[in-house]
PDBML (XML) file of the C-alpha atoms, coordinates in Angstrom:
<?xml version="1.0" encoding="UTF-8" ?>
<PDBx:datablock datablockName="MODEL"
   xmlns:PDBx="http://pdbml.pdb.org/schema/pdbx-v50.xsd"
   xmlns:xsi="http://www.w3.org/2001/XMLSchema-instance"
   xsi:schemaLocation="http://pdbml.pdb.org/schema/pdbx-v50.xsd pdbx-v50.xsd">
   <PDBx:atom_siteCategory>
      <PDBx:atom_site id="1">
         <PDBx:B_iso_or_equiv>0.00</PDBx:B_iso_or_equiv>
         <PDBx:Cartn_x>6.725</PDBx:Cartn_x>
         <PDBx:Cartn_y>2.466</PDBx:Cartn_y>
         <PDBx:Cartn_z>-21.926</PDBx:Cartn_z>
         <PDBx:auth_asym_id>A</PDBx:auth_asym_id>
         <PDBx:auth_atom_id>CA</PDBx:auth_atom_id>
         <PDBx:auth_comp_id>UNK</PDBx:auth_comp_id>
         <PDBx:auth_seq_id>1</PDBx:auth_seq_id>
         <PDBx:group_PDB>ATOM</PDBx:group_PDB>
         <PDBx:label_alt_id xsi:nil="true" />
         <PDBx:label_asym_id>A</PDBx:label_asym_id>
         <PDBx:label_atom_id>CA</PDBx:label_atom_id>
         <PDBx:label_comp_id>UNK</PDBx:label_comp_id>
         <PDBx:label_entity_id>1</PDBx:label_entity_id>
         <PDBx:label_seq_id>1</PDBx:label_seq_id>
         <PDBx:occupancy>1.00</PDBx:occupancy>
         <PDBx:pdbx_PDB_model_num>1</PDBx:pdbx_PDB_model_num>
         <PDBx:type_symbol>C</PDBx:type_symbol>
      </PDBx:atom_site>
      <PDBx:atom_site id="2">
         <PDBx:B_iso_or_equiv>0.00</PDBx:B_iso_or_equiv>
         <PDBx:Cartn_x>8.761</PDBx:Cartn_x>
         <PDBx:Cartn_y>-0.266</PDBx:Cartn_y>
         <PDBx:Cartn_z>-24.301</PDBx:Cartn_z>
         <PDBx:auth_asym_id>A</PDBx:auth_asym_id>
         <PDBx:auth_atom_id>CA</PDBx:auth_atom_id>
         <PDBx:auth_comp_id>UNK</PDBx:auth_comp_id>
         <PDBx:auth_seq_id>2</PDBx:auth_seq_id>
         <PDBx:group_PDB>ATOM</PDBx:group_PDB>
         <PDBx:label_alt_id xsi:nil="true" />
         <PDBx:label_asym_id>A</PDBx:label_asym_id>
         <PDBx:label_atom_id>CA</PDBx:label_atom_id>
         <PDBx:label_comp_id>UNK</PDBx:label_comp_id>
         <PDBx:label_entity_id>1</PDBx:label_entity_id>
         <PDBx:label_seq_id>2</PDBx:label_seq_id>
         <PDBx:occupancy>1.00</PDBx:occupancy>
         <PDBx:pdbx_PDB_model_num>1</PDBx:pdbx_PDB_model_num>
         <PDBx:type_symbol>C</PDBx:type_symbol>
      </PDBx:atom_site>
      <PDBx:atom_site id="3">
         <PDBx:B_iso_or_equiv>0.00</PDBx:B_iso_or_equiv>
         <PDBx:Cartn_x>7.124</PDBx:Cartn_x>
         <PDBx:Cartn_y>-3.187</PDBx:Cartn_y>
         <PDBx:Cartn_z>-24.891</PDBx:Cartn_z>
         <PDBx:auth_asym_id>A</PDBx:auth_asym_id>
         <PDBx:auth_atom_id>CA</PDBx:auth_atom_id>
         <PDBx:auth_comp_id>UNK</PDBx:auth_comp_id>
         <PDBx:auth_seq_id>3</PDBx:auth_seq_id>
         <PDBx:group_PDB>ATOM</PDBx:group_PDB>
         <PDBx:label_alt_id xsi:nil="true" />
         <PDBx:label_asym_id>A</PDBx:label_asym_id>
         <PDBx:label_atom_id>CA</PDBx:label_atom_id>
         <PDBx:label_comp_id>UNK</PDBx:label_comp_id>
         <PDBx:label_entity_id>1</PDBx:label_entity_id>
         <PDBx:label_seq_id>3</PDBx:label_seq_id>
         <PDBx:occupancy>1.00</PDBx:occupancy>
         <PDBx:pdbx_PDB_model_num>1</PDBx:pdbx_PDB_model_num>
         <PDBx:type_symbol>C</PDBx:type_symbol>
      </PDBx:atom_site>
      <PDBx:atom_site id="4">
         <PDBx:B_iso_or_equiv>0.00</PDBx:B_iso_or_equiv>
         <PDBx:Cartn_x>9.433</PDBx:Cartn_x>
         <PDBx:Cartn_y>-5.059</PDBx:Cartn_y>
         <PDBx:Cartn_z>-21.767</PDBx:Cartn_z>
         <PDBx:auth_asym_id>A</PDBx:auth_asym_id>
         <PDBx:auth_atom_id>CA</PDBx:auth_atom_id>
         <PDBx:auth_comp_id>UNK</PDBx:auth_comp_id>
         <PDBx:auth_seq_id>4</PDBx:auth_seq_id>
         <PDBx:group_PDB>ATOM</PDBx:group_PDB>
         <PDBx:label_alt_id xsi:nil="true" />
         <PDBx:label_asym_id>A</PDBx:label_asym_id>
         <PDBx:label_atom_id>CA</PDBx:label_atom_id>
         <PDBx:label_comp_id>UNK</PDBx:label_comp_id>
         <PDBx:label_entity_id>1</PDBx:label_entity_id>
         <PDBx:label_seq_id>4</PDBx:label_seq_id>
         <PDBx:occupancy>1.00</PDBx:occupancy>
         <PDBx:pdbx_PDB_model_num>1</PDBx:pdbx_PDB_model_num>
         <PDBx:type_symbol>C</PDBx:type_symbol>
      </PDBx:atom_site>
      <PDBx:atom_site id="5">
         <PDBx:B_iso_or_equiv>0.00</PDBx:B_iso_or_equiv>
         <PDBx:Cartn_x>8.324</PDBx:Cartn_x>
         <PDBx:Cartn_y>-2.216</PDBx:Cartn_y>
         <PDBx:Cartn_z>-19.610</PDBx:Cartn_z>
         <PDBx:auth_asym_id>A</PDBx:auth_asym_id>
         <PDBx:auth_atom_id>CA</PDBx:auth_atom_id>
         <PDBx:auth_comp_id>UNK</PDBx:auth_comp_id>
         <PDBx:auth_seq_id>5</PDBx:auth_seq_id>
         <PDBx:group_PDB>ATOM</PDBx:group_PDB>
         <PDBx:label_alt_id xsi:nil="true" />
         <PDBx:label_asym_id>A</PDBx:label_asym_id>
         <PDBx:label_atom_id>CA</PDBx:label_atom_id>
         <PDBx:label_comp_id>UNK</PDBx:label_comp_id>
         <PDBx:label_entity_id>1</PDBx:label_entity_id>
         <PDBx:label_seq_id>5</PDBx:label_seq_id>
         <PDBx:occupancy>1.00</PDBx:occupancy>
         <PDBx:pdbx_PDB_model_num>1</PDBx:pdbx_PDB_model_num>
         <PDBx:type_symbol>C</PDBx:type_symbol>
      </PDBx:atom_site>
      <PDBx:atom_site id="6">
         <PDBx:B_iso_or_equiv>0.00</PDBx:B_iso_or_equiv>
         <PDBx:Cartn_x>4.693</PDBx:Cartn_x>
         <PDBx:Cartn_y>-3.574</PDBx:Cartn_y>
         <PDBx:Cartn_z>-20.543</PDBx:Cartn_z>
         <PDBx:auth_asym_id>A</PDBx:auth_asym_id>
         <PDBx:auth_atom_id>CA</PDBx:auth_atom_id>
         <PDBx:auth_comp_id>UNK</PDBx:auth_comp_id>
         <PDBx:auth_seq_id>6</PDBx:auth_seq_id>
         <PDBx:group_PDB>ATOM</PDBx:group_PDB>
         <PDBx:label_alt_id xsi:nil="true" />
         <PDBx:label_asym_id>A</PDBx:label_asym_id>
         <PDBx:label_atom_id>CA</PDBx:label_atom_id>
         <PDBx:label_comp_id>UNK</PDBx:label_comp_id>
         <PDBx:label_entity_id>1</PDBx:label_entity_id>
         <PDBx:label_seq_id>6</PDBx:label_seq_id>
         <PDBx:occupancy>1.00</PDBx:occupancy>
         <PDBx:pdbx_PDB_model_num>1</PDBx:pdbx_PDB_model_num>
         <PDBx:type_symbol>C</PDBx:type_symbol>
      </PDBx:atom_site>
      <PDBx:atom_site id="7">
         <PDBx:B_iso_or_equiv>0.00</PDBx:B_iso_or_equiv>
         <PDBx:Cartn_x>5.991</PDBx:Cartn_x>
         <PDBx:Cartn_y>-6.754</PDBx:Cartn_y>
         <PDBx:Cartn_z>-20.340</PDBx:Cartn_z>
         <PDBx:auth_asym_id>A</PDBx:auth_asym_id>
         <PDBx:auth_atom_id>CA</PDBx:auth_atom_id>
         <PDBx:auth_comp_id>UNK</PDBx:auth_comp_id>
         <PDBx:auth_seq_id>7</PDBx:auth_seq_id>
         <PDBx:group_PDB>ATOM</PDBx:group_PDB>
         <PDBx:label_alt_id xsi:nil="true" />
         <PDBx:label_asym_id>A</PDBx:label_asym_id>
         <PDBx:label_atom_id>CA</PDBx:label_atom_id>
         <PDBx:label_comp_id>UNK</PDBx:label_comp_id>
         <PDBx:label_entity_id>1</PDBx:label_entity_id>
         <PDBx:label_seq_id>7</PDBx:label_seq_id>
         <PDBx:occupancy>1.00</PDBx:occupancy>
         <PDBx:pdbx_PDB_model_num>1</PDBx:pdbx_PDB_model_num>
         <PDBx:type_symbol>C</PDBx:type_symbol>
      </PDBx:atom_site>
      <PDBx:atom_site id="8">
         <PDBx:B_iso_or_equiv>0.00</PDBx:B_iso_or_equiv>
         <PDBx:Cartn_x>6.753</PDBx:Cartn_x>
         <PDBx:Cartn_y>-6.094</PDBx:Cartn_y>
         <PDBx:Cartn_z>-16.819</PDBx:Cartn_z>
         <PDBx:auth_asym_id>A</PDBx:auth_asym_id>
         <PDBx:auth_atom_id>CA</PDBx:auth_atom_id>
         <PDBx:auth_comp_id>UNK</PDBx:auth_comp_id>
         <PDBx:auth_seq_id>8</PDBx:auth_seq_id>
         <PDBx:group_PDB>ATOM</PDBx:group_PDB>
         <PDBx:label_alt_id xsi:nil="true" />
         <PDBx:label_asym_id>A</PDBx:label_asym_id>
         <PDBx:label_atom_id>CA</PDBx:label_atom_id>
         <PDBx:label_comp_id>UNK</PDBx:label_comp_id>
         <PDBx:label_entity_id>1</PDBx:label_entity_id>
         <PDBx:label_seq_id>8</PDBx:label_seq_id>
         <PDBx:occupancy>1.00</PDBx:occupancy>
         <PDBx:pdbx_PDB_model_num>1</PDBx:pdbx_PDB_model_num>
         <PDBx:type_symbol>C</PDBx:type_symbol>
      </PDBx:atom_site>
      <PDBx:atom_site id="9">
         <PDBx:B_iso_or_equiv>0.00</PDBx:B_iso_or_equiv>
         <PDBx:Cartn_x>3.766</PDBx:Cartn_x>
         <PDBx:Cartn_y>-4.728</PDBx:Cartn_y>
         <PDBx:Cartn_z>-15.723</PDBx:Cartn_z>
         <PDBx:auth_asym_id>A</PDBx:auth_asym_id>
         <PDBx:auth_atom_id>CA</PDBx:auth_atom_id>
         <PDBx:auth_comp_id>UNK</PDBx:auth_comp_id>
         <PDBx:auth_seq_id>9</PDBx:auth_seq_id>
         <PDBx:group_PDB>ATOM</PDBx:group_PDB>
         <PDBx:label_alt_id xsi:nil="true" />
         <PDBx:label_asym_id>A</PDBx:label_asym_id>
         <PDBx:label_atom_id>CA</PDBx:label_atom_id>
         <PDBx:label_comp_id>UNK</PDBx:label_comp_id>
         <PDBx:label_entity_id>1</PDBx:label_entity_id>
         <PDBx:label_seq_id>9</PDBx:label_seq_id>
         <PDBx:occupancy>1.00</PDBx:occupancy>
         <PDBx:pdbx_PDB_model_num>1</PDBx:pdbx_PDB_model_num>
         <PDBx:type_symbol>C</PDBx:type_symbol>
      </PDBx:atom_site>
      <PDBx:atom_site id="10">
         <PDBx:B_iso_or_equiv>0.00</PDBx:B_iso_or_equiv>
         <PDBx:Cartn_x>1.454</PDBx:Cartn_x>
         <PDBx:Cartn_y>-7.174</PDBx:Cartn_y>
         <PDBx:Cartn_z>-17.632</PDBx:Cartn_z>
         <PDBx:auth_asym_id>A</PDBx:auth_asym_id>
         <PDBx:auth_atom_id>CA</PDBx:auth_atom_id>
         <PDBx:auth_comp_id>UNK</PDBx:auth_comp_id>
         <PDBx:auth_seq_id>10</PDBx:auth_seq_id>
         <PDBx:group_PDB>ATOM</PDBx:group_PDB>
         <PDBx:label_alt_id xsi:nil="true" />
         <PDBx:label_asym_id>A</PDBx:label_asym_id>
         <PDBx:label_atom_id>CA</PDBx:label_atom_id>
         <PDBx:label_comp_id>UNK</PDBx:label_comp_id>
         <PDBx:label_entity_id>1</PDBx:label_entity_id>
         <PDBx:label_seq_id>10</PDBx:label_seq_id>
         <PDBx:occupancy>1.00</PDBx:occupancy>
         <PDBx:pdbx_PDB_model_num>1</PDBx:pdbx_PDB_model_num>
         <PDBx:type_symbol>C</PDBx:type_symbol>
      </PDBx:atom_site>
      <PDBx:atom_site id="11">
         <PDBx:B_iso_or_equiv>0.00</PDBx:B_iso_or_equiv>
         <PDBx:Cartn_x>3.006</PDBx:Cartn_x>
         <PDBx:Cartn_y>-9.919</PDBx:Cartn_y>
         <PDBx:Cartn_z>-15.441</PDBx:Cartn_z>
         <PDBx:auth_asym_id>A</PDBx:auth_asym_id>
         <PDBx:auth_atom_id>CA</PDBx:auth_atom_id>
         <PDBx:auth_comp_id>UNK</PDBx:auth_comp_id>
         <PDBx:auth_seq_id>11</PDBx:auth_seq_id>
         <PDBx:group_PDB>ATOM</PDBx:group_PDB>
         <PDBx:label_alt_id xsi:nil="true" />
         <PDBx:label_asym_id>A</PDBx:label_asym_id>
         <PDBx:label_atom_id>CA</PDBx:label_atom_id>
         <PDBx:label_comp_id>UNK</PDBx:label_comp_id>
         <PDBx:label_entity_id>1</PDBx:label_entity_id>
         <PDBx:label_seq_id>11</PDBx:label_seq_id>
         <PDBx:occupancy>1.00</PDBx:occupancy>
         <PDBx:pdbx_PDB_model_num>1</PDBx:pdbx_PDB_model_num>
         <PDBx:type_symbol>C</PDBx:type_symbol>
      </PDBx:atom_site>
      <PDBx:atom_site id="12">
         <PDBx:B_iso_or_equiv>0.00</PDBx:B_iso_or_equiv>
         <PDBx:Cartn_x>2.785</PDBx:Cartn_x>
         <PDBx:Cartn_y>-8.315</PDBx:Cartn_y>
         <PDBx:Cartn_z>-11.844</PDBx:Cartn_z>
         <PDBx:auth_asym_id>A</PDBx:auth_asym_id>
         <PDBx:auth_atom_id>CA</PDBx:auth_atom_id>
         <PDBx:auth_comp_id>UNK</PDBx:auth_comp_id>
         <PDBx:auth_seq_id>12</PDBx:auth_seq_id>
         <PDBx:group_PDB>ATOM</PDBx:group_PDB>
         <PDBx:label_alt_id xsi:nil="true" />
         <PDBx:label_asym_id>A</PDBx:label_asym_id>
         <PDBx:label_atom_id>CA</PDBx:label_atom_id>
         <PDBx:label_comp_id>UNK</PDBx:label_comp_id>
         <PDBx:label_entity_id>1</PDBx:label_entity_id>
         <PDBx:label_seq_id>12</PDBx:label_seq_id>
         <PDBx:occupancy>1.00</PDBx:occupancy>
         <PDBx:pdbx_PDB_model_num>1</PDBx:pdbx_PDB_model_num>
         <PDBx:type_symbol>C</PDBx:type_symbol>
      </PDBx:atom_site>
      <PDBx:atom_site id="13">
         <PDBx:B_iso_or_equiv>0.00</PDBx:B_iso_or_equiv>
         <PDBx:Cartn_x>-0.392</PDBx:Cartn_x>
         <PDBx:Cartn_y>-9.127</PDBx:Cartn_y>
         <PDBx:Cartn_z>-9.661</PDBx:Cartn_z>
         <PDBx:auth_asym_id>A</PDBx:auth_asym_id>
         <PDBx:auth_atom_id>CA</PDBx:auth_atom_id>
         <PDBx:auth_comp_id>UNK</PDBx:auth_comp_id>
         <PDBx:auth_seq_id>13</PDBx:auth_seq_id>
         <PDBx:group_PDB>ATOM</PDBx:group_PDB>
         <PDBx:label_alt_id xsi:nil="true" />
         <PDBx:label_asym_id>A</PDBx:label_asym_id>
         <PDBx:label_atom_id>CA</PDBx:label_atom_id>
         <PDBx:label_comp_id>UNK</PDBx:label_comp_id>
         <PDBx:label_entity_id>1</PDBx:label_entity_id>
         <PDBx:label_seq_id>13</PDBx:label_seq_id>
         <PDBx:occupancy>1.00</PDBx:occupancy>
         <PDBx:pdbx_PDB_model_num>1</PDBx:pdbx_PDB_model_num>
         <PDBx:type_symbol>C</PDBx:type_symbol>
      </PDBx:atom_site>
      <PDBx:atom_site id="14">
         <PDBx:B_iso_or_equiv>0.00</PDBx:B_iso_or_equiv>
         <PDBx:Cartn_x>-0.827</PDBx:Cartn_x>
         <PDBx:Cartn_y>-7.497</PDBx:Cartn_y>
         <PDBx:Cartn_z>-5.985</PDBx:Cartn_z>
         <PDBx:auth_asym_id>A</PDBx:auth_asym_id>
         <PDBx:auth_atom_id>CA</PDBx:auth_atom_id>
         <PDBx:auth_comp_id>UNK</PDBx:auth_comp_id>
         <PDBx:auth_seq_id>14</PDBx:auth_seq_id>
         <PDBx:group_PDB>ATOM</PDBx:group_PDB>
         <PDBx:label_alt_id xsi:nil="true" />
         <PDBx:label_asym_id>A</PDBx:label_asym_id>
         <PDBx:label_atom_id>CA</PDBx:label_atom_id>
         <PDBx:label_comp_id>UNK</PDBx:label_comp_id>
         <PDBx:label_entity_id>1</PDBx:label_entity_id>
         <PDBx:label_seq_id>14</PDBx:label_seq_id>
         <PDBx:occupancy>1.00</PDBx:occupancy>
         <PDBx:pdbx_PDB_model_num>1</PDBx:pdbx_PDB_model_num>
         <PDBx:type_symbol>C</PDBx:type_symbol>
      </PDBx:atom_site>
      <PDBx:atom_site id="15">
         <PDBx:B_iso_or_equiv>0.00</PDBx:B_iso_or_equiv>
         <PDBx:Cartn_x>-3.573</PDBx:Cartn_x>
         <PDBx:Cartn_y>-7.098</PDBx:Cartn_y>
         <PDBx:Cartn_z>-3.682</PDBx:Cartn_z>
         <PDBx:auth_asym_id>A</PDBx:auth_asym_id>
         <PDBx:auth_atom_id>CA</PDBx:auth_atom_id>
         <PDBx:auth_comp_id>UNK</PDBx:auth_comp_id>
         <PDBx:auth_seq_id>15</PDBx:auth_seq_id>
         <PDBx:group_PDB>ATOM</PDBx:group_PDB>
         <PDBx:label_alt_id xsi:nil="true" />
         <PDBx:label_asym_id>A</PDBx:label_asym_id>
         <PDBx:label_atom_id>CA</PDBx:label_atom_id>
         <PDBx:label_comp_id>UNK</PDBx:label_comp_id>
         <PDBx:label_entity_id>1</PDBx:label_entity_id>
         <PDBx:label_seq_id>15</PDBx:label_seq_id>
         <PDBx:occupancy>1.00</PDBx:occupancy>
         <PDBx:pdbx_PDB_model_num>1</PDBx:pdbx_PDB_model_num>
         <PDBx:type_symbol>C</PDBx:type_symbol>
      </PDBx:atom_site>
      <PDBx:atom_site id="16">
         <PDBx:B_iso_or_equiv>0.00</PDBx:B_iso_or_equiv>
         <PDBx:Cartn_x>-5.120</PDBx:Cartn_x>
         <PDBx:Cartn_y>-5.177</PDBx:Cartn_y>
         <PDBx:Cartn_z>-2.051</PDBx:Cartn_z>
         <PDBx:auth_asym_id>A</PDBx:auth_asym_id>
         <PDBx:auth_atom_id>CA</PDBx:auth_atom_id>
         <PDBx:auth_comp_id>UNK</PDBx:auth_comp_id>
         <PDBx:auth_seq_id>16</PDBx:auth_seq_id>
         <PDBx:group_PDB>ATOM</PDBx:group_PDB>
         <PDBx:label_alt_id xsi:nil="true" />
         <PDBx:label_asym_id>A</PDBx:label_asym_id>
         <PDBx:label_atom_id>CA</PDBx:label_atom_id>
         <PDBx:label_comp_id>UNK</PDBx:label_comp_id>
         <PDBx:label_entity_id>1</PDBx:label_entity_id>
         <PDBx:label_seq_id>16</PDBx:label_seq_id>
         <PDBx:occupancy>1.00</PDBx:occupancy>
         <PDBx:pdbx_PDB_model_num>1</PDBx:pdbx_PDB_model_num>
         <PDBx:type_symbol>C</PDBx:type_symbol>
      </PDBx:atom_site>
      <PDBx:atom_site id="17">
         <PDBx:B_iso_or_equiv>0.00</PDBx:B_iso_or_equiv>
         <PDBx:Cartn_x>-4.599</PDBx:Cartn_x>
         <PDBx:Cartn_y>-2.178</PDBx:Cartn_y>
         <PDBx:Cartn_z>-4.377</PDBx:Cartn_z>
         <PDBx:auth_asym_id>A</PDBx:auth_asym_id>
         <PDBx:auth_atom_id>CA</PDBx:auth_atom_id>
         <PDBx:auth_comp_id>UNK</PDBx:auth_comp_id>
         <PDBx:auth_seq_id>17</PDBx:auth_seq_id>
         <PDBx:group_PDB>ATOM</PDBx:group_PDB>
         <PDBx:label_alt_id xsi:nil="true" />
         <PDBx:label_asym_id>A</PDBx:label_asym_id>
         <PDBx:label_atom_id>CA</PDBx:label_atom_id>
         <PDBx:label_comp_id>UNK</PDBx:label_comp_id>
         <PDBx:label_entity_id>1</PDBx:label_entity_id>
         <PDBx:label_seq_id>17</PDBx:label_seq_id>
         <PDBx:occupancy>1.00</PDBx:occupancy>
         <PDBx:pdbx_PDB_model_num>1</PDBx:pdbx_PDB_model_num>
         <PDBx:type_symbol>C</PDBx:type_symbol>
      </PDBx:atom_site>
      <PDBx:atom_site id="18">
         <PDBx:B_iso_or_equiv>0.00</PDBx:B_iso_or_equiv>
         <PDBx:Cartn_x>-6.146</PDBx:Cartn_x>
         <PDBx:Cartn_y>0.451</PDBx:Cartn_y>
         <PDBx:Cartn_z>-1.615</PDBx:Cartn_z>
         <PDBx:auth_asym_id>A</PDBx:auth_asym_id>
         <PDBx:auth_atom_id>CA</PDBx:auth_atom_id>
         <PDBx:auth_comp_id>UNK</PDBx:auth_comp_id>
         <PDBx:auth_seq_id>18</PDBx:auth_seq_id>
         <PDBx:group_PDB>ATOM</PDBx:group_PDB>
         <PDBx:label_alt_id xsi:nil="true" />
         <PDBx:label_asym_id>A</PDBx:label_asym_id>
         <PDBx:label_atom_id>CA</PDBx:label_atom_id>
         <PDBx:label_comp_id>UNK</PDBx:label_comp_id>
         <PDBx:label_entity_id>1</PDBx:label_entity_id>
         <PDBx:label_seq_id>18</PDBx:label_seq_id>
         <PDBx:occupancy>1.00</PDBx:occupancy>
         <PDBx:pdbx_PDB_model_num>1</PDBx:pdbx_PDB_model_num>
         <PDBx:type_symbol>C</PDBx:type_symbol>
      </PDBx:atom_site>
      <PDBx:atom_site id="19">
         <PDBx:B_iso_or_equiv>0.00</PDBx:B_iso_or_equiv>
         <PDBx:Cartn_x>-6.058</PDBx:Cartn_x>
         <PDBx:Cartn_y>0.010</PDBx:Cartn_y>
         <PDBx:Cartn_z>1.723</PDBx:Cartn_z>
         <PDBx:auth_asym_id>A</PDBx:auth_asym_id>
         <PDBx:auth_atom_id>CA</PDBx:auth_atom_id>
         <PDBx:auth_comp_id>UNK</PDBx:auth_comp_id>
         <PDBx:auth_seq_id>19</PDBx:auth_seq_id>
         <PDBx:group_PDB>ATOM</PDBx:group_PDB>
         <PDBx:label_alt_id xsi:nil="true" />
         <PDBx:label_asym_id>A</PDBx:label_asym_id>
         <PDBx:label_atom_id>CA</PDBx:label_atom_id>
         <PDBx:label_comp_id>UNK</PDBx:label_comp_id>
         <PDBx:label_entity_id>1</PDBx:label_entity_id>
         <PDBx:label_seq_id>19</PDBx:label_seq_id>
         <PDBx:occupancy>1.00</PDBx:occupancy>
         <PDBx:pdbx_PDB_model_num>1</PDBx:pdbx_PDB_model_num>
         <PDBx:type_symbol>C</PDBx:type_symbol>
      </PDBx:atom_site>
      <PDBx:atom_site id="20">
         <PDBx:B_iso_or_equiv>0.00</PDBx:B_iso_or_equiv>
         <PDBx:Cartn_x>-6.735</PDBx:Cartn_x>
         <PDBx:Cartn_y>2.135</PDBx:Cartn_y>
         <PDBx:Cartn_z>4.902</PDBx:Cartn_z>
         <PDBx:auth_asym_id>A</PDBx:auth_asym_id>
         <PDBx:auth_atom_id>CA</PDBx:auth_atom_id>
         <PDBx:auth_comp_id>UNK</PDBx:auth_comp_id>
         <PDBx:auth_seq_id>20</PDBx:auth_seq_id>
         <PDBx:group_PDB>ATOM</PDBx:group_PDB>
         <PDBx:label_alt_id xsi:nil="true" />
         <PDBx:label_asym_id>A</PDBx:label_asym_id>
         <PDBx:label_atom_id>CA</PDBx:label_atom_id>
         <PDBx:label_comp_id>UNK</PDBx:label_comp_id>
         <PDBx:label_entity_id>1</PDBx:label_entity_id>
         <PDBx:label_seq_id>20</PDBx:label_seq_id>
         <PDBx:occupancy>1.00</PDBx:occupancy>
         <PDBx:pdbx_PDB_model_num>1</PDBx:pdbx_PDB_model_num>
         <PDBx:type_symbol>C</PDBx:type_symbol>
      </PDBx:atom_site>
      <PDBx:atom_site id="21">
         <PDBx:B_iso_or_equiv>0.00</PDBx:B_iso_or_equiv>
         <PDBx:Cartn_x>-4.804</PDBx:Cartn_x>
         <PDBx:Cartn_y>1.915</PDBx:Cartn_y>
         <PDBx:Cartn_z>7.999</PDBx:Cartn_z>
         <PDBx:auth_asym_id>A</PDBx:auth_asym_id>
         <PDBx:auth_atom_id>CA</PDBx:auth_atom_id>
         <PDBx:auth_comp_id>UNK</PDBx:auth_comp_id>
         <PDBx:auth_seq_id>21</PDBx:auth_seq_id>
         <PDBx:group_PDB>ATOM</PDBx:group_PDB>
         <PDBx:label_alt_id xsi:nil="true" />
         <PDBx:label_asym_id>A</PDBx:label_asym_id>
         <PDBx:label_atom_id>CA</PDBx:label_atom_id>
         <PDBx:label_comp_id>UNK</PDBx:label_comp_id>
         <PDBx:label_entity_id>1</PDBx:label_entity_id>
         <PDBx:label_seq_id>21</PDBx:label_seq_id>
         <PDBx:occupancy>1.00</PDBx:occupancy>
         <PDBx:pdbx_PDB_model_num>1</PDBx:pdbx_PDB_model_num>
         <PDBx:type_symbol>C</PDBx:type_symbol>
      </PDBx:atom_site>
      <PDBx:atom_site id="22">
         <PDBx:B_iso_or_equiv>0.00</PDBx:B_iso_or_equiv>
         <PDBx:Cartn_x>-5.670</PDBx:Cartn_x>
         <PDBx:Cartn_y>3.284</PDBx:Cartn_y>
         <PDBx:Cartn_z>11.933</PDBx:Cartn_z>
         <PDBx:auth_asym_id>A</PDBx:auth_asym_id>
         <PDBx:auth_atom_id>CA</PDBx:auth_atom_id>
         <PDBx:auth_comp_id>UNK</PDBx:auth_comp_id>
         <PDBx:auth_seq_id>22</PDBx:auth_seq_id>
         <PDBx:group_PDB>ATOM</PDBx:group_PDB>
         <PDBx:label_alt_id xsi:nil="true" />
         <PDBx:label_asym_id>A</PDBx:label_asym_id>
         <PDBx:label_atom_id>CA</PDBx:label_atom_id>
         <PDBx:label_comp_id>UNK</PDBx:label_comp_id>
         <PDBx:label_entity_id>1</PDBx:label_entity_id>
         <PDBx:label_seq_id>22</PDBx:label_seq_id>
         <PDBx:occupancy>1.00</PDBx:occupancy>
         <PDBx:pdbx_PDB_model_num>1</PDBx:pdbx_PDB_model_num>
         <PDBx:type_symbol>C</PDBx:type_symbol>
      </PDBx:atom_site>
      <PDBx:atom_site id="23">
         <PDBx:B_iso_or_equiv>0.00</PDBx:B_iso_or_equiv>
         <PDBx:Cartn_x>-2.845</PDBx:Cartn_x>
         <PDBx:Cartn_y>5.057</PDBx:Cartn_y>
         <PDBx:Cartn_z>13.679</PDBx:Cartn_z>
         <PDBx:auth_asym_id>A</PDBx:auth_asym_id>
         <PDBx:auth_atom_id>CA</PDBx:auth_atom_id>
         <PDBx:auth_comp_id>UNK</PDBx:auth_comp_id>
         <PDBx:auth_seq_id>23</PDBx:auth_seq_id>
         <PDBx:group_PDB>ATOM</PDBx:group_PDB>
         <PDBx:label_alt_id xsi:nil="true" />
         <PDBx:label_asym_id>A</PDBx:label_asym_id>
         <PDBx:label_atom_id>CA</PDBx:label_atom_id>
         <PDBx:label_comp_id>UNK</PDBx:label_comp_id>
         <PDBx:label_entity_id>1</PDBx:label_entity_id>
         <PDBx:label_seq_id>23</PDBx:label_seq_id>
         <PDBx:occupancy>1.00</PDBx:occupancy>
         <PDBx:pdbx_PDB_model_num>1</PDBx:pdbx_PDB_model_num>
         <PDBx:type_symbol>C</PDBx:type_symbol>
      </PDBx:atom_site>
      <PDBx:atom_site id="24">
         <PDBx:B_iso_or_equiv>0.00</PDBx:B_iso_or_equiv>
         <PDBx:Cartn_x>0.202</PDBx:Cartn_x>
         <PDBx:Cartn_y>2.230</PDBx:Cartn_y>
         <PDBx:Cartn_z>14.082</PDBx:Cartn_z>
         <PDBx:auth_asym_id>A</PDBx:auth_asym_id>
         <PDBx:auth_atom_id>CA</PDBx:auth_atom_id>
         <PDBx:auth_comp_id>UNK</PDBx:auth_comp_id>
         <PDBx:auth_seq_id>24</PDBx:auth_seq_id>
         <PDBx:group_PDB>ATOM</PDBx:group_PDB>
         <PDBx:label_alt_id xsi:nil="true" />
         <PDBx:label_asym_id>A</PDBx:label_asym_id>
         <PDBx:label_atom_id>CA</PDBx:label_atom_id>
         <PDBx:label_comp_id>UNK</PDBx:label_comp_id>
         <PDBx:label_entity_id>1</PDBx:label_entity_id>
         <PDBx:label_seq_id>24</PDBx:label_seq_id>
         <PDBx:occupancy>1.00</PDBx:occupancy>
         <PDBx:pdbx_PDB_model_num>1</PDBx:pdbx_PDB_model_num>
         <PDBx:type_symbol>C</PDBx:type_symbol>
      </PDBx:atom_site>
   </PDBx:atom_siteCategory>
</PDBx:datablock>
């Protein structure tokens, strides 16, 4: 990755980062 690729990804927060779902 470029450094603005890293950039990118340095910047982006999300959660949960694993989750497990029942049926629907």
């Amino acid at each position: 990755p470029t450094l603005r690729e890293k950039a990118a990804a340095d910047m982006i927060i999300y959660a949960p980062h694993r989750v497990t779902l029942a049926p629907h």
